[in-house]
Protein backbone atom coordinates (compact mmCIF):
# COMPACT_ATOMS: atom_id res chain seq x y z
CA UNK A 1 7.56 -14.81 -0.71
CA UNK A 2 9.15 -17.25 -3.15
CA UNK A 3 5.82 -19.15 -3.34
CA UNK A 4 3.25 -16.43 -1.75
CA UNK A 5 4.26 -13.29 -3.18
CA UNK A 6 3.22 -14.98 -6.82
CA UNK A 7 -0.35 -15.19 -4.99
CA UNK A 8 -2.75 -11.84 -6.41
CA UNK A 9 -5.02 -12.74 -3.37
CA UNK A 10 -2.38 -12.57 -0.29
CA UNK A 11 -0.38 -10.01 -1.75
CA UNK A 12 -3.76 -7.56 -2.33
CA UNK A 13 -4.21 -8.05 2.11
CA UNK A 14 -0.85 -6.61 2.91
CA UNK A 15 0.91 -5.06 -0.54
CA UNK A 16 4.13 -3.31 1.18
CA UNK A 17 6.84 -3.84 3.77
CA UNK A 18 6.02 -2.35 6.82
CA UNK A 19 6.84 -1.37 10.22
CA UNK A 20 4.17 -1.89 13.25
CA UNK A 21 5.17 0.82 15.79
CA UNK A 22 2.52 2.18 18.78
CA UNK A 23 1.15 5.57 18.22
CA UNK A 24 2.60 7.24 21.03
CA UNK A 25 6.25 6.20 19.54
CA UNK A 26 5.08 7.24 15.71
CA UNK A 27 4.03 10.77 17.05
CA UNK A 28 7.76 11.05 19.20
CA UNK A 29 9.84 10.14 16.17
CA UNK A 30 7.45 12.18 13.87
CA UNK A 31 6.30 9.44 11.89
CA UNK A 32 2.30 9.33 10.11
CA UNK A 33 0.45 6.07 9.24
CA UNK A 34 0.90 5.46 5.61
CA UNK A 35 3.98 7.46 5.54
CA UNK A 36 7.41 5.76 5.20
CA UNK A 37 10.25 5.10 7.87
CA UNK A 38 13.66 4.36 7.25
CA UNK A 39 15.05 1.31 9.75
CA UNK A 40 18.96 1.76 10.37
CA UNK A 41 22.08 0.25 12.35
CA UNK A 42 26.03 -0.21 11.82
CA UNK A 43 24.70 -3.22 9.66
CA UNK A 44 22.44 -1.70 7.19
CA UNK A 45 19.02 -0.15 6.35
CA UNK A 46 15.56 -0.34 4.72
CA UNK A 47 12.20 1.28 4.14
CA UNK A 48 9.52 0.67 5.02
CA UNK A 49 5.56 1.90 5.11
CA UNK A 50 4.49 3.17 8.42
CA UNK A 51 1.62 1.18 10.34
CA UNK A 52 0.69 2.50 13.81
CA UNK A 53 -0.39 -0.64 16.08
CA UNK A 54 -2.35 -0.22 19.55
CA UNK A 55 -0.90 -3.25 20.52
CA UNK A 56 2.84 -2.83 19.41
CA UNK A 57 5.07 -2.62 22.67
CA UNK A 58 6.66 0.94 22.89
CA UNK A 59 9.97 1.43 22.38
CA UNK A 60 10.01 -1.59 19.99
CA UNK A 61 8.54 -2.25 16.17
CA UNK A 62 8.08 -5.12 14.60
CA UNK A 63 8.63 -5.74 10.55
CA UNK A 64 7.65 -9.23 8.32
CA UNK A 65 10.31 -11.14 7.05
CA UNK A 66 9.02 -11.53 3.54
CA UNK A 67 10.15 -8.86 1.06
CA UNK A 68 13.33 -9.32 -0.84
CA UNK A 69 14.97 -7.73 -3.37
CA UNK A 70 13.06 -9.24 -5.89
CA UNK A 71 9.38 -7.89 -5.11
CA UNK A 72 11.02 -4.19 -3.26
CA UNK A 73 14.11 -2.10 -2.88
CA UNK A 74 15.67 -1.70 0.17
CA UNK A 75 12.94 -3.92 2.02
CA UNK A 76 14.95 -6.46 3.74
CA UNK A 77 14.34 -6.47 7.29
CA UNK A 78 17.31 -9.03 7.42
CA UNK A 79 19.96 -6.27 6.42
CA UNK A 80 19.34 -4.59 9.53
CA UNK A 81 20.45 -8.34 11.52
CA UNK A 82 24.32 -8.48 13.14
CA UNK A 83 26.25 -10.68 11.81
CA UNK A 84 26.64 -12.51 15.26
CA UNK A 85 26.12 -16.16 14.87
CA UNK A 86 25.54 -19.36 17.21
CA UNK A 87 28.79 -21.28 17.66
CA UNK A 88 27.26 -24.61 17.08
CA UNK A 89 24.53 -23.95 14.86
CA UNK A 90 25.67 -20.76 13.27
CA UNK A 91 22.20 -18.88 12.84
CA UNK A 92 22.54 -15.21 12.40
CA UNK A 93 20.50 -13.49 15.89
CA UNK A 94 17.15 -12.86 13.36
CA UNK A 95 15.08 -12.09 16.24
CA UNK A 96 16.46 -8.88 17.68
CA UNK A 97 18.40 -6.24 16.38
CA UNK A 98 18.30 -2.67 18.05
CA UNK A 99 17.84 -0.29 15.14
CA UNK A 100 16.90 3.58 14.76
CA UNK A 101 13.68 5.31 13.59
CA UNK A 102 13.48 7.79 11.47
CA UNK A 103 11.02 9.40 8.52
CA UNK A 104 11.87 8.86 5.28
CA UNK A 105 10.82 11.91 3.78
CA UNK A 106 10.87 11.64 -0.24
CA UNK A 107 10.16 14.85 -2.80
CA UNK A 108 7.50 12.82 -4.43
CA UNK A 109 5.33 9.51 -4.49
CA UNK A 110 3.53 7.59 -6.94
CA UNK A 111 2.26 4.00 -8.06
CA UNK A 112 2.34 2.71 -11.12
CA UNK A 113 0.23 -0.25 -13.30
CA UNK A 114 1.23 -2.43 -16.11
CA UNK A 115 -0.20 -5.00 -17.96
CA UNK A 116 3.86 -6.27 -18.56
CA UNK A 117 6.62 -6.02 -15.85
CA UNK A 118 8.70 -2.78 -15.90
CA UNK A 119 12.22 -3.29 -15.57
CA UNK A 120 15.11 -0.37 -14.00
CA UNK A 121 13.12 2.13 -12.35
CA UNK A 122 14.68 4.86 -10.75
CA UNK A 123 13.29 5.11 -7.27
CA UNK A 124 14.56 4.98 -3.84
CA UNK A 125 11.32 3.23 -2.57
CA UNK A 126 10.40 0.49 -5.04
CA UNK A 127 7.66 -2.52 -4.27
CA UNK A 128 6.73 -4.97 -7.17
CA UNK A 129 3.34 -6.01 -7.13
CA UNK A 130 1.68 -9.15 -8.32
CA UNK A 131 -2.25 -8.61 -9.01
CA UNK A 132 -4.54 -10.08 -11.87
CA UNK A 133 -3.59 -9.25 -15.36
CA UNK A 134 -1.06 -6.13 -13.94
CA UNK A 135 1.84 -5.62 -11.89
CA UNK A 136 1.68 -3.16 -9.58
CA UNK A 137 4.72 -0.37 -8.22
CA UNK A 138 4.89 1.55 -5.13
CA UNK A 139 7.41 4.59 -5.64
CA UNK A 140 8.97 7.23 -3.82
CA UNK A 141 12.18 9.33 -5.06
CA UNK A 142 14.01 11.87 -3.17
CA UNK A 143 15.44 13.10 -6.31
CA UNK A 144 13.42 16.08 -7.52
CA UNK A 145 12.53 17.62 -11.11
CA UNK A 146 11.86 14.51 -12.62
CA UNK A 147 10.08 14.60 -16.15
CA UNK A 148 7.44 12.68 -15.58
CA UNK A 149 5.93 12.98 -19.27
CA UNK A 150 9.24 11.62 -20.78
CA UNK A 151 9.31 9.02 -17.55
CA UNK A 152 5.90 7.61 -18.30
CA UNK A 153 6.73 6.68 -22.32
CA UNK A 154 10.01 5.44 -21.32
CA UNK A 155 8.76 2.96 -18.52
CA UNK A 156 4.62 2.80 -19.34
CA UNK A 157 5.60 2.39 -23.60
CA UNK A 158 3.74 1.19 -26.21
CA UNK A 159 1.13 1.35 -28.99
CA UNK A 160 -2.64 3.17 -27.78
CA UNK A 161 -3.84 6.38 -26.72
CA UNK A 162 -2.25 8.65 -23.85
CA UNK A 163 -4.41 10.45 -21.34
CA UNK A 164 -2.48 12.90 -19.40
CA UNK A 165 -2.91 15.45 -16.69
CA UNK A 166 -0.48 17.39 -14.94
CA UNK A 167 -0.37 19.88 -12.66
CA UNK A 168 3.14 21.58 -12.28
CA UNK A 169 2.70 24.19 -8.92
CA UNK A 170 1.35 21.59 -7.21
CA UNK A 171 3.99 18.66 -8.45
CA UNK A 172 0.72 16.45 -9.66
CA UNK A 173 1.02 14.14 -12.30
CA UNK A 174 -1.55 11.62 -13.85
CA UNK A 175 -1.12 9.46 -17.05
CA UNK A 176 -2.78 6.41 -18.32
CA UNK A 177 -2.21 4.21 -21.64
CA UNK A 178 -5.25 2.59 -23.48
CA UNK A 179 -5.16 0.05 -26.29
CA UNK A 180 -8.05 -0.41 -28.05
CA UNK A 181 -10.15 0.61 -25.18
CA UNK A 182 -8.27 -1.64 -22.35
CA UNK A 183 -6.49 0.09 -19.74
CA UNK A 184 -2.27 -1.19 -20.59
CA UNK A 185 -0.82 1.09 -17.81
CA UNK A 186 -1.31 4.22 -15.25
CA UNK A 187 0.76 6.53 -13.07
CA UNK A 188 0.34 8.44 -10.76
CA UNK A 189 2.29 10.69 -8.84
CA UNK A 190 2.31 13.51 -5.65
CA UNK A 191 4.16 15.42 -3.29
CA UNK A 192 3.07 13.06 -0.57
CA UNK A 193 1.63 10.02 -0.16
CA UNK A 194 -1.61 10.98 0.21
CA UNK A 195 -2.66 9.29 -3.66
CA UNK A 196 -5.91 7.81 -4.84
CA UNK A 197 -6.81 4.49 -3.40
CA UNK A 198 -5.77 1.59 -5.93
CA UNK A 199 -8.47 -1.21 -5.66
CA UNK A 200 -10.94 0.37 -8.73
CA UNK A 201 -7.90 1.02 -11.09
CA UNK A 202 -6.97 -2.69 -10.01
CA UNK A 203 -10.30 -3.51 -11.59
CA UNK A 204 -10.46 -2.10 -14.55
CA UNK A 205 -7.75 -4.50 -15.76
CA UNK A 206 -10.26 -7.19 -15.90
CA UNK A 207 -12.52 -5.20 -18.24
CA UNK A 208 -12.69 -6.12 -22.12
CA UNK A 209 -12.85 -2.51 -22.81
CA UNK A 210 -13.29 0.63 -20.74
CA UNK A 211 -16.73 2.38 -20.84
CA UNK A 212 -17.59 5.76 -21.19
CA UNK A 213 -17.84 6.53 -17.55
CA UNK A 214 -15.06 4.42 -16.50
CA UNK A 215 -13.02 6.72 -19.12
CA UNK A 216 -14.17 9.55 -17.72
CA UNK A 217 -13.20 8.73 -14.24
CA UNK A 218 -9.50 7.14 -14.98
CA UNK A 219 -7.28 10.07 -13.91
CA UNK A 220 -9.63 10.81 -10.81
CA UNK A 221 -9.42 7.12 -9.86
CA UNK A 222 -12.63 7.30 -8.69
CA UNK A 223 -15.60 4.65 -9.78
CA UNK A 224 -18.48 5.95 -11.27
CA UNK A 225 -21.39 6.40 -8.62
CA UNK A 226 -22.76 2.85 -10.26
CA UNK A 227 -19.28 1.09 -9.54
CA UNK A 228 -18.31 1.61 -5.78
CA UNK A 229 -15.30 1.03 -4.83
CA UNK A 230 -14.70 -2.00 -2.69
CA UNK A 231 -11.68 -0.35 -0.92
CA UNK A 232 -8.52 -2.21 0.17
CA UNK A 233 -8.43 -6.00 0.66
CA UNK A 234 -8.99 -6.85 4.13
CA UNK A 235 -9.94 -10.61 3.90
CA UNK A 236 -7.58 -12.04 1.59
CA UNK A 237 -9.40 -15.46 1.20
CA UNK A 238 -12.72 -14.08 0.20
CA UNK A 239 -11.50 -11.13 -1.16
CA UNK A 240 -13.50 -8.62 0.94
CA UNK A 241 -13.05 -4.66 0.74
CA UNK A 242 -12.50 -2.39 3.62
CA UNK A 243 -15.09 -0.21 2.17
CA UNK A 244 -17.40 -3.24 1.78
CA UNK A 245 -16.77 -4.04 5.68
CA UNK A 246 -17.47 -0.47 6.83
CA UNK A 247 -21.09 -0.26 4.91
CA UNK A 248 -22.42 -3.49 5.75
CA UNK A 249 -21.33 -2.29 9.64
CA UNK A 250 -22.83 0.40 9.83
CA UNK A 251 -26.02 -0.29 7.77
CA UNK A 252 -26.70 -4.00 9.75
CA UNK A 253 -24.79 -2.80 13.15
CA UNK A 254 -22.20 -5.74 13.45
CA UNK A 255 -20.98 -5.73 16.84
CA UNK A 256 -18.96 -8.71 16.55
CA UNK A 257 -16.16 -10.43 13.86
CA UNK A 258 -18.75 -13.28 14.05
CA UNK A 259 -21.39 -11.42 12.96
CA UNK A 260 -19.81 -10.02 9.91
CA UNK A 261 -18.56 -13.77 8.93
CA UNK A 262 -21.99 -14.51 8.93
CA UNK A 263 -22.96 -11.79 6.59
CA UNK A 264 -19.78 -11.38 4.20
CA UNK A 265 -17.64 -14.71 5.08
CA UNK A 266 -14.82 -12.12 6.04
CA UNK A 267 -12.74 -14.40 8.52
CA UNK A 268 -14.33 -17.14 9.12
CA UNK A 269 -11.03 -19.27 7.14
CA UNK A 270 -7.71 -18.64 7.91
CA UNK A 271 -8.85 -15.74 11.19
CA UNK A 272 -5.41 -13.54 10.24
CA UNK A 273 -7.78 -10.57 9.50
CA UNK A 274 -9.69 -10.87 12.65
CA UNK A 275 -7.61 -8.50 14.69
CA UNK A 276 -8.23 -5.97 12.07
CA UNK A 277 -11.83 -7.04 11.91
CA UNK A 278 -11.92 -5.79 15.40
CA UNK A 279 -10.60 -2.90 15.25
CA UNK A 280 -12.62 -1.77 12.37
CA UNK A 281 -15.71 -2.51 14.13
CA UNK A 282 -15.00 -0.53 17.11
CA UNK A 283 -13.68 2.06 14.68
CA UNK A 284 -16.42 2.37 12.62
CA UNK A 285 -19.24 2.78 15.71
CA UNK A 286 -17.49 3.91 17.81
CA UNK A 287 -15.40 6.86 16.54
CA UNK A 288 -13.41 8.98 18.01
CA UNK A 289 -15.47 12.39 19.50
CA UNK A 290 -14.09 15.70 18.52
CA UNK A 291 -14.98 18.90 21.19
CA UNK A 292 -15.01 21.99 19.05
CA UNK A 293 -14.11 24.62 21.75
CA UNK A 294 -14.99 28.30 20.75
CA UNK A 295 -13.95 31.62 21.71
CA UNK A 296 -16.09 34.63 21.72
C-alpha cells in the first residue's frame, strides 16, 4: 500500500485487514462476519476483520498482504511468518504459516472522521483511512470506561460547534464537529460492531455546507429520504454502491454480472469485484427461506 493505499477509490472497495475463513470454520471458532479475529503463533499476532468466504478451504484462511503499520495497528499478516529462510535466496516462507483463530472480543467499537490526520490514538484495533477530503479510523479498545466526551475534544479539536449524544446504559456515544456549517469531524462509538454504515457521512465531506436535513440526520447517520445512501463501495473503478447494486437487481432482475455492467458499468474494467458481483446477485433473488415452525 505504499502507492495504493494513498488511492480514496481502492481503499473505499476493501477499507480493513481481513481474514477470509469458510462459514462452517467461523461458526466452530465462534467467530461473526464483520466481527474481528485475532491471528496468533510463537512468532507474533494481528487483527483482523472477519469475512466469511463460501469458497475459502476449511481448516485454512487467507489474509492480504497490504496493511502495515502505517495505515493499521497490529495488521501485519507478515508478523505471523517464521523466520525460516531459503539457504540460497534467503526469502522468509511468506506463503504458509500455521496460526490460531480466535475472537477478538473488544469492550467497545467506533470509527472516527477528520478533515486533518489524528495522531496517538489509544486503541488496540486501529485502521487509517484515506478517503476524499477526510481520513477515516476504524477502532476497537478492550480497555473500558473511557471518557469519550473528553476523548473526542482531545483527538476531534478545534474551532465550530459540537453536536453530541450519548447514551451511558447502553455504552453509546455520538459526536460530530461543524465549522461554519461543514462537517470537520465525527465519532462514533458502541458496544459492538454493529455501527452505522459510513458511505453518507463519507459524503457529506464534499458538501460546502450542511443543510438542514443533512443536520438533522448527522448523529443517526442516516440520509435524508431525498439522499439515499449508496452503501459500501463494491466497484472500486466506477465507484458503485452495494445498495445501488441491490436496487437496480431487484427492480430490472439482473441475472447475470454482465447484465449489471451493462446497466451500472460495475465490472466491466478491472473484473476483481465480479466474484462479489455474483454472489450478490444470487443473494439478492435468491435469499435464503426461513420455516417458521409453530407449536400449539
Amino acid at each position: 500500500m505504499t502507492r495504493t493505499g494513498t488511492v480514496p477509490r481502492l481503499t473505499a472497495h476493501i477499507a480493513e485487514p481481513r481474514v477470509e475463513i469458510h462459514p462452517d470454520d467461523a461458526a466452530d471458532l465462534g467467530l461473526e462476519d464483520a466481527g474481528l479475529a485475532r491471528l496468533s503463533n510463537a512468532t507474533g499476532t494481528m487483527l483482523a476483520r472477519v469475512h466469511l468466504a463460501e469458497g475459502q478451504l476449511p481448516d485454512t484462511v487467507f489474509v492480504p498482504i497490504h496493511w502495515s503499520d502505517r495505515f493499521a495497528a497490529q495488521a501485519r499478516v507478515n508478523a505471523l511468518v517464521a523466520p525460516v529462510t531459503d539457504p540460497l535466496s534467503g526469502e522468509p516462507e511468506f506463503k504458509h504459516a500455521p496460526i490460531a483463530v480466535a475472537p477478538f472480543r473488544p469492550v467497545w467499537h467506533g470509527f472516527a472522521f477528520s478533515r486533518t490526520p489524528l495522531e496517538s490514538l489509544a486503541a488496540d484495533y486501529c485502521v487509517r483511512i484515506p478517503g476524499r477530503q477526510f481520513w477515516r479510523y476504524e477502532l476497537a479498545g478492550e480497555r473500558d470506561g473511557v471518557d469519550w466526551a473528553a476523548w473526542s475534544r482531545e483527538h476531534l479539536a478545534g474551532a465550530g460547534e459540537w453536536l453530541e449524544y450519548q447514551d451511558r446504559g447502553a455504552r453509546r456515544y455520538r459526536a460530530a464537529r461543524l465549522l461554519d456549517g461543514r462537517l470537520q469531524a465525527c465519532l462514533f462509538v458502541g458496544p459492538t460492531h454493529d455501527l452505522p454504515t459510513r458511505t453518507w457521512l463519507a459524503q457529506l465531506f464534499a458538501a460546502t455546507a450542511l443543510d438542514g436535513a443533512a443536520r438533522a440526520s448527522l448523529l443517526t447517520a442516516r440520509p435524508p429520504a431525498d439522499q439515499p445512501d449508496a452503501g459500501p463501495t463494491l466497484c472500486s473503478c466506477f465507484g458503485v454502491g452495494r445498495n445501488v447494486l441491490i436496487a437496480a437487481i431487484q427492480r430490472d432482475r439482473l441475472t447475470t454480472p454482465e447484465a449489471v455492467g451493462a446497466a451500472l458499468l460495475a465490472g466491466t474494467n478491472c473484473g476483481s469485484c465480479v466474484p462479489e458481483l455474483r454472489a450478490l446477485i444470487d443473494a439478492t433473488l435468491h435469499p435464503a427461506v426461513a420455516t417458521l415452525v409453530t407449536r400449539g
